[in-house]
PDB file of N, CA and C in Angstrom:
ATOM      1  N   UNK A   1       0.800  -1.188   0.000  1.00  0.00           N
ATOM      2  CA  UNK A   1       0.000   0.000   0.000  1.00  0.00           C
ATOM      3  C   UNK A   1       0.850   1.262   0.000  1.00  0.00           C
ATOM      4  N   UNK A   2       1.975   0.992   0.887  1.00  0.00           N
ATOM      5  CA  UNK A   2       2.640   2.228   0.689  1.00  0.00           C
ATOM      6  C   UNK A   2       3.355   3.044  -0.351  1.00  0.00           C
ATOM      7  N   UNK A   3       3.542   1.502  -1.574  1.00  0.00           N
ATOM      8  CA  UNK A   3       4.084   2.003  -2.412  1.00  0.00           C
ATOM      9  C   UNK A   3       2.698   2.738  -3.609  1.00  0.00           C
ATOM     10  N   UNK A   4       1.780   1.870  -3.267  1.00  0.00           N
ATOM     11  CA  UNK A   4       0.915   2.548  -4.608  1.00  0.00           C
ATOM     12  C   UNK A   4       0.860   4.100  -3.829  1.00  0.00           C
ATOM     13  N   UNK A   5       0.708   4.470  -2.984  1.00  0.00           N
ATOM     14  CA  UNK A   5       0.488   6.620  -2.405  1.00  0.00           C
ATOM     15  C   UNK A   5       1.411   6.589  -2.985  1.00  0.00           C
ATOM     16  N   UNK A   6       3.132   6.109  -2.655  1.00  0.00           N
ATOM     17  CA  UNK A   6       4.068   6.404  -3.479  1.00  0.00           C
ATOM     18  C   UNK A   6       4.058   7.160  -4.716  1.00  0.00           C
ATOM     19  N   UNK A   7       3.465   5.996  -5.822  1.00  0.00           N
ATOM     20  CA  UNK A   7       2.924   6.097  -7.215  1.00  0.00           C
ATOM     21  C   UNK A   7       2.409   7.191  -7.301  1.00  0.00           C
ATOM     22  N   UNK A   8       1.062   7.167  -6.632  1.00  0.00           N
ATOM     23  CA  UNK A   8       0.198   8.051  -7.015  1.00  0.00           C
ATOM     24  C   UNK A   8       0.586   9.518  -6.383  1.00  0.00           C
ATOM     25  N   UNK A   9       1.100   9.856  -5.753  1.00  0.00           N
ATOM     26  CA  UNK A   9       2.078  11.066  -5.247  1.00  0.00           C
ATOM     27  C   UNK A   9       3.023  11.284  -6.722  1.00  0.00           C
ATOM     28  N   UNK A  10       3.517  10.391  -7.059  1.00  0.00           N
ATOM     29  CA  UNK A  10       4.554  10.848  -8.399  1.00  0.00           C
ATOM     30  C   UNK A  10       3.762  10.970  -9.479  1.00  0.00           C
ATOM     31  N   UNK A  11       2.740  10.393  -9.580  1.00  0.00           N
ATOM     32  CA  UNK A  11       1.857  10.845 -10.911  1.00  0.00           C
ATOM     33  C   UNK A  11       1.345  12.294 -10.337  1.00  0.00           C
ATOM     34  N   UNK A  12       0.984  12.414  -9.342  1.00  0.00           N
ATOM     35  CA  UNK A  12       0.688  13.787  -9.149  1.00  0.00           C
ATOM     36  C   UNK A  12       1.339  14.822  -9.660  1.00  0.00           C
ATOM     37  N   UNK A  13       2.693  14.714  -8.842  1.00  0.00           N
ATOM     38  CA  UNK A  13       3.876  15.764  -9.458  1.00  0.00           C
ATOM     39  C   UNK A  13       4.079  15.908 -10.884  1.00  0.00           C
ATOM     40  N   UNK A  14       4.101  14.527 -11.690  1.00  0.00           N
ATOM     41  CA  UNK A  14       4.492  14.385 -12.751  1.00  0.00           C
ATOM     42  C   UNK A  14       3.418  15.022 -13.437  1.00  0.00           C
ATOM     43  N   UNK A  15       1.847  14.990 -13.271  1.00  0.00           N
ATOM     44  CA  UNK A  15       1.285  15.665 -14.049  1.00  0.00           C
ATOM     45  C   UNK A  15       1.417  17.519 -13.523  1.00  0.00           C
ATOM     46  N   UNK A  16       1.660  17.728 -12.130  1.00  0.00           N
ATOM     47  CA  UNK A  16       1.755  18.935 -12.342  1.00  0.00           C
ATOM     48  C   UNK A  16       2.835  19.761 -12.566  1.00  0.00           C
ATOM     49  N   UNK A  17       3.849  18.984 -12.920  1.00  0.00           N
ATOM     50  CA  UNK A  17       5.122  19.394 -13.563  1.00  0.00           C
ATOM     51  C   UNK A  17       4.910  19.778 -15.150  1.00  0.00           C
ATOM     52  N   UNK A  18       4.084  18.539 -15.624  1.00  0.00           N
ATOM     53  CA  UNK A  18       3.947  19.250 -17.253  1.00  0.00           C
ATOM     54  C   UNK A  18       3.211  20.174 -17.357  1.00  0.00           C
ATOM     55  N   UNK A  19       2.014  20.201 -16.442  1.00  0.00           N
ATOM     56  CA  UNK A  19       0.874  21.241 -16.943  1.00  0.00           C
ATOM     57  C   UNK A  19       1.888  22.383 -16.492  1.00  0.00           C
ATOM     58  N   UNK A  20       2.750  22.927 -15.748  1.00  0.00           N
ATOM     59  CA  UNK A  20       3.342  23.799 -15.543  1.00  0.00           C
ATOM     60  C   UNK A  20       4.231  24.190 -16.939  1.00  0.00           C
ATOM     61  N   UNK A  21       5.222  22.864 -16.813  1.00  0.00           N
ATOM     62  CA  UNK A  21       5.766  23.002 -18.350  1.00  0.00           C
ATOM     63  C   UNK A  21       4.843  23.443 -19.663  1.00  0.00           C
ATOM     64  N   UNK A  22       4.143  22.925 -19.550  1.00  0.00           N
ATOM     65  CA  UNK A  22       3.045  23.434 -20.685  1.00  0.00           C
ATOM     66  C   UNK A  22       2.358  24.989 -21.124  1.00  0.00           C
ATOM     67  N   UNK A  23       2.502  25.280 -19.540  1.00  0.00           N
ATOM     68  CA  UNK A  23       1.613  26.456 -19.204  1.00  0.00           C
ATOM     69  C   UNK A  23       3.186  27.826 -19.463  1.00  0.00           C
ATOM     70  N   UNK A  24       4.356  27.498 -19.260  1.00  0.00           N
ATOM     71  CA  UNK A  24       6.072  27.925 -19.448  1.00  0.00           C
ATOM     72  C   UNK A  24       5.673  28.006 -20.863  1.00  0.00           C
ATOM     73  N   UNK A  25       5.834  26.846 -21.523  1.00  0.00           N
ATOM     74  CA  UNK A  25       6.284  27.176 -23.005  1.00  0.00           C
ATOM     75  C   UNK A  25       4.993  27.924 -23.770  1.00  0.00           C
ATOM     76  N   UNK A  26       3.780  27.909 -23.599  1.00  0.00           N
ATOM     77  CA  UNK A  26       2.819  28.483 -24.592  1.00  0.00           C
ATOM     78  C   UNK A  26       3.219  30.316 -23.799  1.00  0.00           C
ATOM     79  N   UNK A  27       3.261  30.571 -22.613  1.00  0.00           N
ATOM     80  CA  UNK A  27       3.564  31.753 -22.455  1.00  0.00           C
ATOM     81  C   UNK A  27       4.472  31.975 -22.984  1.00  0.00           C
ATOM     82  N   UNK A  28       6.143  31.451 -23.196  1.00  0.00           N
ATOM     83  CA  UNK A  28       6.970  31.876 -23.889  1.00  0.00           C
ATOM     84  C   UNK A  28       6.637  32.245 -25.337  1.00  0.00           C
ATOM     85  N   UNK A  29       6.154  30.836 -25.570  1.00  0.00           N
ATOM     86  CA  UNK A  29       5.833  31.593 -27.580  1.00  0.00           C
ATOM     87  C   UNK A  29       4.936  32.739 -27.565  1.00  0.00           C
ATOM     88  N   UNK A  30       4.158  32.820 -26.505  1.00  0.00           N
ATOM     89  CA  UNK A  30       3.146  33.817 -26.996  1.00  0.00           C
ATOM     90  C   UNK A  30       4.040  35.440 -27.474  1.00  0.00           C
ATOM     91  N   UNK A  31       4.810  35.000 -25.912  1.00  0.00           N
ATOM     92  CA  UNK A  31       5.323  36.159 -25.317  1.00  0.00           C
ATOM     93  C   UNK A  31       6.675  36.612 -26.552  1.00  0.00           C
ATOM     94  N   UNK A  32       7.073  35.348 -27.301  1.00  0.00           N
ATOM     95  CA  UNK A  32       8.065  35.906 -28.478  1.00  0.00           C
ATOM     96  C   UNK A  32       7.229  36.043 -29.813  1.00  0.00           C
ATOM     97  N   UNK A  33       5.896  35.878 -30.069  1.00  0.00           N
ATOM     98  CA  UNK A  33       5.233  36.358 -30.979  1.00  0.00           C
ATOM     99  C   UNK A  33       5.163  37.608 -30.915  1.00  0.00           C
ATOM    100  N   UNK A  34       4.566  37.961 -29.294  1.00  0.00           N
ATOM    101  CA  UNK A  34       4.447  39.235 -29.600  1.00  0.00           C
ATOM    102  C   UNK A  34       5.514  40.227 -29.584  1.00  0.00           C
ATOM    103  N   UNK A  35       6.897  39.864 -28.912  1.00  0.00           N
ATOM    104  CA  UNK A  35       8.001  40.361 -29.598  1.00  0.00           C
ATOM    105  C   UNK A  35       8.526  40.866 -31.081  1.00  0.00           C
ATOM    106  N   UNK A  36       8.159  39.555 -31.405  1.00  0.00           N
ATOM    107  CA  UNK A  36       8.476  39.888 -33.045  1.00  0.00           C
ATOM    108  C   UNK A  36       7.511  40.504 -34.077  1.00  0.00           C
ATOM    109  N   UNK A  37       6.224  41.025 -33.211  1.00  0.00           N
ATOM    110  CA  UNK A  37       4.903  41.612 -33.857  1.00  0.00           C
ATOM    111  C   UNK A  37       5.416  43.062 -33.350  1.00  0.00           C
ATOM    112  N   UNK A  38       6.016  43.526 -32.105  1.00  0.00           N
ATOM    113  CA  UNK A  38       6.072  44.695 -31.735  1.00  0.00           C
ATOM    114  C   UNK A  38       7.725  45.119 -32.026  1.00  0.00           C
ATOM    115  N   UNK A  39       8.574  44.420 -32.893  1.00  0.00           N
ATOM    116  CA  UNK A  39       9.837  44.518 -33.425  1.00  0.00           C
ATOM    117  C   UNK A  39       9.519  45.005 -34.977  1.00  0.00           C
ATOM    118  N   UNK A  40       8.576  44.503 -35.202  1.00  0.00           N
ATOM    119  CA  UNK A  40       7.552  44.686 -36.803  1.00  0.00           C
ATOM    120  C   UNK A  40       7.694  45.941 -36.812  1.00  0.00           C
ATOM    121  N   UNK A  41       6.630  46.505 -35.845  1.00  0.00           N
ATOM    122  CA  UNK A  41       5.674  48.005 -35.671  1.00  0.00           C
ATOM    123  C   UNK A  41       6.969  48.984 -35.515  1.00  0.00           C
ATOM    124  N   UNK A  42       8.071  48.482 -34.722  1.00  0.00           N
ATOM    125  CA  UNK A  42       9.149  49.342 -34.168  1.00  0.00           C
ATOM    126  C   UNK A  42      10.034  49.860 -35.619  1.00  0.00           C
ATOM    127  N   UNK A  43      10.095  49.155 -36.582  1.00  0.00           N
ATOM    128  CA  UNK A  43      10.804  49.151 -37.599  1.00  0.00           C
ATOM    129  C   UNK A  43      10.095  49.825 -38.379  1.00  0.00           C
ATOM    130  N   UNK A  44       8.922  49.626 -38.777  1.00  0.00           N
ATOM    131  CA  UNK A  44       7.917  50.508 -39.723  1.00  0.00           C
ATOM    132  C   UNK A  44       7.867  51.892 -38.934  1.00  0.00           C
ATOM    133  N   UNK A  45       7.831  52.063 -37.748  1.00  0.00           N
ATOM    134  CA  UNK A  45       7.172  53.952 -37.334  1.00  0.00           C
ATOM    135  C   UNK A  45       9.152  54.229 -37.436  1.00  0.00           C
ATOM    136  N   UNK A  46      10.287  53.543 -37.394  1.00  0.00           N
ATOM    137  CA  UNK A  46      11.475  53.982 -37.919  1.00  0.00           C
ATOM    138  C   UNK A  46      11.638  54.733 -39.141  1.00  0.00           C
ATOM    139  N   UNK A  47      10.805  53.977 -40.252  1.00  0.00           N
ATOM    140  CA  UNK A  47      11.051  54.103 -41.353  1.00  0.00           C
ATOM    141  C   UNK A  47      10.077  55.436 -41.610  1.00  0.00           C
ATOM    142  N   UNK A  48       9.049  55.139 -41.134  1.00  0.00           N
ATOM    143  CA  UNK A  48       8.033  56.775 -41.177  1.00  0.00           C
ATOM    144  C   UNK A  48       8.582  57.892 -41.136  1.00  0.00           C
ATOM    145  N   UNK A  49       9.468  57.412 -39.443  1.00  0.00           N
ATOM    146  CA  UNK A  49      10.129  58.997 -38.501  1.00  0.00           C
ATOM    147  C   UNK A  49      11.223  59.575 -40.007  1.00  0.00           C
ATOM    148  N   UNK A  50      11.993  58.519 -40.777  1.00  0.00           N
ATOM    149  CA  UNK A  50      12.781  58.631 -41.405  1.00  0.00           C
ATOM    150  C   UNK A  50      12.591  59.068 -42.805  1.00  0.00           C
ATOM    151  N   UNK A  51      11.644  58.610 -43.109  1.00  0.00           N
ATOM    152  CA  UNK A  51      11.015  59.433 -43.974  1.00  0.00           C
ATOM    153  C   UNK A  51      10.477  60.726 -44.011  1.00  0.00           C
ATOM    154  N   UNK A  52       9.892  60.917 -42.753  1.00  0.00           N
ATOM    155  CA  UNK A  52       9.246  62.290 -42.380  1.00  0.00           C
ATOM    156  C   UNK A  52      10.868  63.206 -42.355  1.00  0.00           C
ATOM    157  N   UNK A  53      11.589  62.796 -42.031  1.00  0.00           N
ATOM    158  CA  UNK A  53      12.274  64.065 -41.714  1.00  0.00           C
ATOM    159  C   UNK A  53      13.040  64.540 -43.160  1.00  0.00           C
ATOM    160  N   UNK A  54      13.196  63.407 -44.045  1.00  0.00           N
ATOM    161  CA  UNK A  54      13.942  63.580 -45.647  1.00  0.00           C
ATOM    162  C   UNK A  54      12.686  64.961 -45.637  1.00  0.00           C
ATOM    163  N   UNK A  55      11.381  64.438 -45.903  1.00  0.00           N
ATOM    164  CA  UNK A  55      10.281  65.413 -46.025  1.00  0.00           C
ATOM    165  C   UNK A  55      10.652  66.887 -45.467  1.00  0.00           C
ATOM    166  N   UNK A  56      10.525  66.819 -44.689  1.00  0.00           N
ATOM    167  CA  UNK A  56      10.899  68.005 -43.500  1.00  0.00           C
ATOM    168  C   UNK A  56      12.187  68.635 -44.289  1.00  0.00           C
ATOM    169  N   UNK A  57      13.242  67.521 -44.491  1.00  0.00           N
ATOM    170  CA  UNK A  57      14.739  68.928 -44.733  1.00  0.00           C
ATOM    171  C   UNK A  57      14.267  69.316 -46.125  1.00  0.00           C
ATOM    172  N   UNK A  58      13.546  68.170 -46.738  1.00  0.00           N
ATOM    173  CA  UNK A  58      13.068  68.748 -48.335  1.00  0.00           C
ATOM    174  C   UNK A  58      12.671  70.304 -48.461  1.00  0.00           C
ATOM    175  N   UNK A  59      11.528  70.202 -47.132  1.00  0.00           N
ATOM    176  CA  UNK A  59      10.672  71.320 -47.311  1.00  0.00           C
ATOM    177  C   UNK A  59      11.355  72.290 -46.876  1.00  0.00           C
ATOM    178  N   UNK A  60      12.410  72.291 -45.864  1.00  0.00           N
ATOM    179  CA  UNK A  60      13.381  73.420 -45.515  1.00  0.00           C
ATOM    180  C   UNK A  60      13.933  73.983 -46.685  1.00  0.00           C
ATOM    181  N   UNK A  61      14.725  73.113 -47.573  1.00  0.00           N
ATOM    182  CA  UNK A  61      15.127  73.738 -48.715  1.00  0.00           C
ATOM    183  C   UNK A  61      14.297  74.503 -49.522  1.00  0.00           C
ATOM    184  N   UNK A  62      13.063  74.031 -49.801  1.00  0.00           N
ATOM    185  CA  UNK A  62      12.701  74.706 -50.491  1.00  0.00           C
ATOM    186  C   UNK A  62      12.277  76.163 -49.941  1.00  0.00           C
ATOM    187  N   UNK A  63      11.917  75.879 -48.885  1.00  0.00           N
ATOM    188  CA  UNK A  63      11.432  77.227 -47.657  1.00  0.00           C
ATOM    189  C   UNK A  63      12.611  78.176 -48.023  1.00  0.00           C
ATOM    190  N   UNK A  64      13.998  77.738 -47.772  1.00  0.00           N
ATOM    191  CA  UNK A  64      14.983  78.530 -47.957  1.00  0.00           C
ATOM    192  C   UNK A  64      14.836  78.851 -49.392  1.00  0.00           C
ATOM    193  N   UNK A  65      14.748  78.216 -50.594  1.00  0.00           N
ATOM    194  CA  UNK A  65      14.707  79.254 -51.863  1.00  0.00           C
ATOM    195  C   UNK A  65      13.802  79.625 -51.745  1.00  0.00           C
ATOM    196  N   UNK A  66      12.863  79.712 -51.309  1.00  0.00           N
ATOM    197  CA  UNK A  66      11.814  80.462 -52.033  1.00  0.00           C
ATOM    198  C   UNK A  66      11.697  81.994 -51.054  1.00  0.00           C
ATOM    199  N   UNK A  67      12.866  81.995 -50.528  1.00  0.00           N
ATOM    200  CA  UNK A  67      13.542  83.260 -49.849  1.00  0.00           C
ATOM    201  C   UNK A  67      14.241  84.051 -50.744  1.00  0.00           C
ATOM    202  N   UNK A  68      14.727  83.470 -51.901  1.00  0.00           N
ATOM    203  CA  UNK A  68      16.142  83.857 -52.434  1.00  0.00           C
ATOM    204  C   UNK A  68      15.356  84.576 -53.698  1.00  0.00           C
ATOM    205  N   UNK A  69      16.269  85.841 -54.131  1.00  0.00           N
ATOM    206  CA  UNK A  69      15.934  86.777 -55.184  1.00  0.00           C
ATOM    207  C   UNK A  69      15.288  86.221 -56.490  1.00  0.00           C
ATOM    208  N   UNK A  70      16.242  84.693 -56.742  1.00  0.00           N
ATOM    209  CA  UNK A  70      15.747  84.000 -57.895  1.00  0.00           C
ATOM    210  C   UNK A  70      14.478  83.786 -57.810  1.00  0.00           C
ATOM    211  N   UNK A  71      14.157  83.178 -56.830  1.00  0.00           N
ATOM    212  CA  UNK A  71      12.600  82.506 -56.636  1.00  0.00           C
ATOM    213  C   UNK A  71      11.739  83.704 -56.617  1.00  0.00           C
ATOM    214  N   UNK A  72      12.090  84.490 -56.290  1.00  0.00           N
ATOM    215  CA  UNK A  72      11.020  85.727 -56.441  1.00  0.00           C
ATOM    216  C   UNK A  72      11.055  85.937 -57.592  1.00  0.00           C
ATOM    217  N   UNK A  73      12.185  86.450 -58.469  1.00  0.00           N
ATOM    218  CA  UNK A  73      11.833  86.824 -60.061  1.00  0.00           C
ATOM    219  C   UNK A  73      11.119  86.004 -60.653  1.00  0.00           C
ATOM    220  N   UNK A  74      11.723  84.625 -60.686  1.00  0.00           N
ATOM    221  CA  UNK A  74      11.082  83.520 -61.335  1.00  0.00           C
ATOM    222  C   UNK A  74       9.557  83.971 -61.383  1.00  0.00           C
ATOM    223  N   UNK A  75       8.742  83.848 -60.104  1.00  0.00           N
ATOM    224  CA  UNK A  75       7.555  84.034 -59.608  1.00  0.00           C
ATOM    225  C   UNK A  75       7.016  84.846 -60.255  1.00  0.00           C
ATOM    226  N   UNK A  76       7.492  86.444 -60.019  1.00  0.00           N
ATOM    227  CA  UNK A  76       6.940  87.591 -60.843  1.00  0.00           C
ATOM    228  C   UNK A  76       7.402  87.649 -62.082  1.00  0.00           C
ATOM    229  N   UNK A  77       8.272  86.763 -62.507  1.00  0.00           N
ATOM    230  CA  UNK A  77       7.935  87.069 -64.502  1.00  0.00           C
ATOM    231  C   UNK A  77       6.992  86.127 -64.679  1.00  0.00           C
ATOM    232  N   UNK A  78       7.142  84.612 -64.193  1.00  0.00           N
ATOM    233  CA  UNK A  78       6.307  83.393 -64.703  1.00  0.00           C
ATOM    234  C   UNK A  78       4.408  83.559 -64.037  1.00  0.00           C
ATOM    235  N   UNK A  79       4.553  83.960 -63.750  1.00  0.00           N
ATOM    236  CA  UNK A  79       2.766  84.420 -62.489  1.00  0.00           C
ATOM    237  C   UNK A  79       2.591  85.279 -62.717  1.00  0.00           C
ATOM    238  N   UNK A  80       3.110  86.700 -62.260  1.00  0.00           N
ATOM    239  CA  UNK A  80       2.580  87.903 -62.555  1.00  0.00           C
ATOM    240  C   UNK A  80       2.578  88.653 -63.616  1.00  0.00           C
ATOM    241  N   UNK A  81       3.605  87.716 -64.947  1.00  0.00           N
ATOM    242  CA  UNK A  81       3.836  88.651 -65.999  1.00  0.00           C
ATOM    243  C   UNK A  81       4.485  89.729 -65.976  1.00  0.00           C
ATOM    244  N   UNK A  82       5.573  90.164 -64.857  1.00  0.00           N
ATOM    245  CA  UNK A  82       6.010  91.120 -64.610  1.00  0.00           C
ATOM    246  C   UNK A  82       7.413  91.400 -65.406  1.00  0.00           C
ATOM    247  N   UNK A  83       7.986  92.274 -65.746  1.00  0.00           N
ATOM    248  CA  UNK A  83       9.280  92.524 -66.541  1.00  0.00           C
ATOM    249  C   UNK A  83      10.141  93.381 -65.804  1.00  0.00           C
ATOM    250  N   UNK A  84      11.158  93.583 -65.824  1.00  0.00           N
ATOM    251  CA  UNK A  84      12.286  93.739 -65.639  1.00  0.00           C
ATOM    252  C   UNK A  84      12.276  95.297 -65.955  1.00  0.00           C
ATOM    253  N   UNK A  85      12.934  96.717 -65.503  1.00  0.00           N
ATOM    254  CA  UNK A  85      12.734  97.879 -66.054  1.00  0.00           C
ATOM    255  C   UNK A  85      13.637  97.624 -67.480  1.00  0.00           C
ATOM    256  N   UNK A  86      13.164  98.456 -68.406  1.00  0.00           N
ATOM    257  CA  UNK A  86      14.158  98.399 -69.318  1.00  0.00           C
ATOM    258  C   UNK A  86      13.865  96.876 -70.092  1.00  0.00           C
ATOM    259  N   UNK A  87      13.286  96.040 -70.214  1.00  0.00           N
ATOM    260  CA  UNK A  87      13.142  94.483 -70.708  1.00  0.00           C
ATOM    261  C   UNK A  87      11.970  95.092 -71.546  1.00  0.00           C
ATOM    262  N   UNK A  88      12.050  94.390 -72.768  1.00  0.00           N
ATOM    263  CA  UNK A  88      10.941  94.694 -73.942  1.00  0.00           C
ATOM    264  C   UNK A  88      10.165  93.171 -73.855  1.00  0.00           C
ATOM    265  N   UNK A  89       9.311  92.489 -74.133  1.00  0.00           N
ATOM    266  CA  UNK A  89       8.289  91.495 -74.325  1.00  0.00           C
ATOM    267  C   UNK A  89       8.424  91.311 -75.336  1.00  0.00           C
ATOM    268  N   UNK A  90       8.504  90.055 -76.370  1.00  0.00           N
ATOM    269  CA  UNK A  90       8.189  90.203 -77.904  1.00  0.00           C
ATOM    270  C   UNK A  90       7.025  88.881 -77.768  1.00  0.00           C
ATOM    271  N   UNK A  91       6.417  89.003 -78.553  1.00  0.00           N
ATOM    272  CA  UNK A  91       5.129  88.255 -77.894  1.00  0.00           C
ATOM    273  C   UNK A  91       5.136  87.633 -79.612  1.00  0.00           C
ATOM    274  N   UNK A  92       5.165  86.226 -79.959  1.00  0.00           N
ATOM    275  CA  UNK A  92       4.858  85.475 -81.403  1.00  0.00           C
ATOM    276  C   UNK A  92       3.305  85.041 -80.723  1.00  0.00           C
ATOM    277  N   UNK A  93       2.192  85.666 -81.960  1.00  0.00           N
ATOM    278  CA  UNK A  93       0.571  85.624 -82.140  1.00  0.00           C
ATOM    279  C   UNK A  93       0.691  84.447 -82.364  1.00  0.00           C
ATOM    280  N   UNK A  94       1.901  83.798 -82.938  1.00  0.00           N
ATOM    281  CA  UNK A  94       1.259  82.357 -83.834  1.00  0.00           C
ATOM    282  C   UNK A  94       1.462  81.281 -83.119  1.00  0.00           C
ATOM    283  N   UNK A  95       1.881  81.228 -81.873  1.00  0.00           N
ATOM    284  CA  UNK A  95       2.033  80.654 -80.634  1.00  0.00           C
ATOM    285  C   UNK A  95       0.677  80.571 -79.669  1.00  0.00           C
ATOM    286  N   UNK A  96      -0.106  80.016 -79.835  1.00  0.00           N
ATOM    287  CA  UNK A  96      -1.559  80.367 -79.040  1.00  0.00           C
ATOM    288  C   UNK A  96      -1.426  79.375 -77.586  1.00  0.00           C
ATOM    289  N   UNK A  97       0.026  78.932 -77.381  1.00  0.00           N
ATOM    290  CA  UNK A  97      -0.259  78.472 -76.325  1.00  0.00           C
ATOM    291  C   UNK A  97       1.069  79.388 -75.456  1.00  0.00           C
ATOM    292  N   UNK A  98       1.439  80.250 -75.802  1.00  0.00           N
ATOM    293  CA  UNK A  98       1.720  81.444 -74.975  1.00  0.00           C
ATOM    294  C   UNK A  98       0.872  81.714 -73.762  1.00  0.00           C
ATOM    295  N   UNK A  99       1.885  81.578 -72.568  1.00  0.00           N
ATOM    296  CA  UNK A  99       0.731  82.077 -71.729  1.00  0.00           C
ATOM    297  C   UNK A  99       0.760  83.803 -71.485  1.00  0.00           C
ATOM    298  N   UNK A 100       1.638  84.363 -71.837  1.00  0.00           N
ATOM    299  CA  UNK A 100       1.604  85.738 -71.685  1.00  0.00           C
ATOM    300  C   UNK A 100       0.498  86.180 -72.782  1.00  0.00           C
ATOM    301  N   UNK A 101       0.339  85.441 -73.872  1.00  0.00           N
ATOM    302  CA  UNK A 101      -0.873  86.024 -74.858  1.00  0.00           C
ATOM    303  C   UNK A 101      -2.027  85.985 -74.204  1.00  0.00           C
ATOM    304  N   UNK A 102      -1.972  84.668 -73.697  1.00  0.00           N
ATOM    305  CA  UNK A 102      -3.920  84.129 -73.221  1.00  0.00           C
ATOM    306  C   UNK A 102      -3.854  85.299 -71.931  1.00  0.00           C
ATOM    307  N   UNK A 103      -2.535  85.782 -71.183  1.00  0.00           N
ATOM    308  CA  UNK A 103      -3.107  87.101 -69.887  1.00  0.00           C
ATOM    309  C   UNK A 103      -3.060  88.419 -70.996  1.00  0.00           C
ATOM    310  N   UNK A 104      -2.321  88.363 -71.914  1.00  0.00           N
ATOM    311  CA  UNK A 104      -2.474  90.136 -72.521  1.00  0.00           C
ATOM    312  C   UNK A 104      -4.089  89.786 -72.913  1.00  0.00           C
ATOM    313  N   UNK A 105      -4.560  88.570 -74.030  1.00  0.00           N
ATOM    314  CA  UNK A 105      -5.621  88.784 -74.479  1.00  0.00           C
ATOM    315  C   UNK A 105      -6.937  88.631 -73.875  1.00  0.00           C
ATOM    316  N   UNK A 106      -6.878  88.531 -72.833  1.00  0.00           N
ATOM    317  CA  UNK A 106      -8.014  87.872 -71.910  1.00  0.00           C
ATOM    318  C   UNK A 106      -8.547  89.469 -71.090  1.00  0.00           C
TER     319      UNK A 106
END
C-alpha cells in the first residue's frame, strides 16, 4: 500500500510538472510572438520617422529658396507677368499656347 500513495504522489507531481511546463512554453511563444509583432511596428514607425524628416529637410530647402531673389523673379515674370525695367516682351501671335498672350488677351 505504501508504495501505490508512493505512485500516485509521483503521478501527481508528474502531471503537475507538465501542466506547468506546458503552461512555461505556450507563455513563452506567446510572449516571443508578440516580440516579433512589436519589433515589426518598431521598424515601420522607424522608417516613417525617417522618412518624415527627408520630407521636413526637403521642405526646408525649399522654404529657404523660395527666400532667395531668384525665386522671387522667377515668380513675378512666370505668375505675374512682370518685366524687368528696361526688358521689352516680344510676344509670337502664332504661338496660341503662350501664356503671356492668353493674360495680354483675356
Amino acid at each position: 500500500m505504501h508504495k501505490a500513495k508512493q505512485k500516485k504522489k509521483f503521478r501527481i507531481r508528474y502531471i503537475l510538472l507538465l501542466v506547468c511546463l506546458f503552461y512555461l512554453s505556450t507563455t513563452f511563444l506567446s510572449q516571443q510572438k508578440m516580440m516579433r509583432r512589436l519589433e515589426q511596428e518598431r521598424k515601420v514607425k522607424e522608417d516613417k520617422i525617417n522618412s518624415l524628416n527627408m520630407e521636413i529637410a526637403e521642405l526646408q530647402e525649399k522654404i529657404k529658396y523660395a527666400d532667395t531673389p531668384e525665386f522671387i523673379e522667377r515668380i513675378a515674370r512666370e505668375e505675374l507677368n512682370m518685366l524687368k525695367p528696361g526688358e521689352i516682351l516680344y510676344i509670337d501671335k502664332e504661338k496660341s499656347k503662350n501664356k503671356f498672350i492668353k493674360g495680354i488677351s483675356n
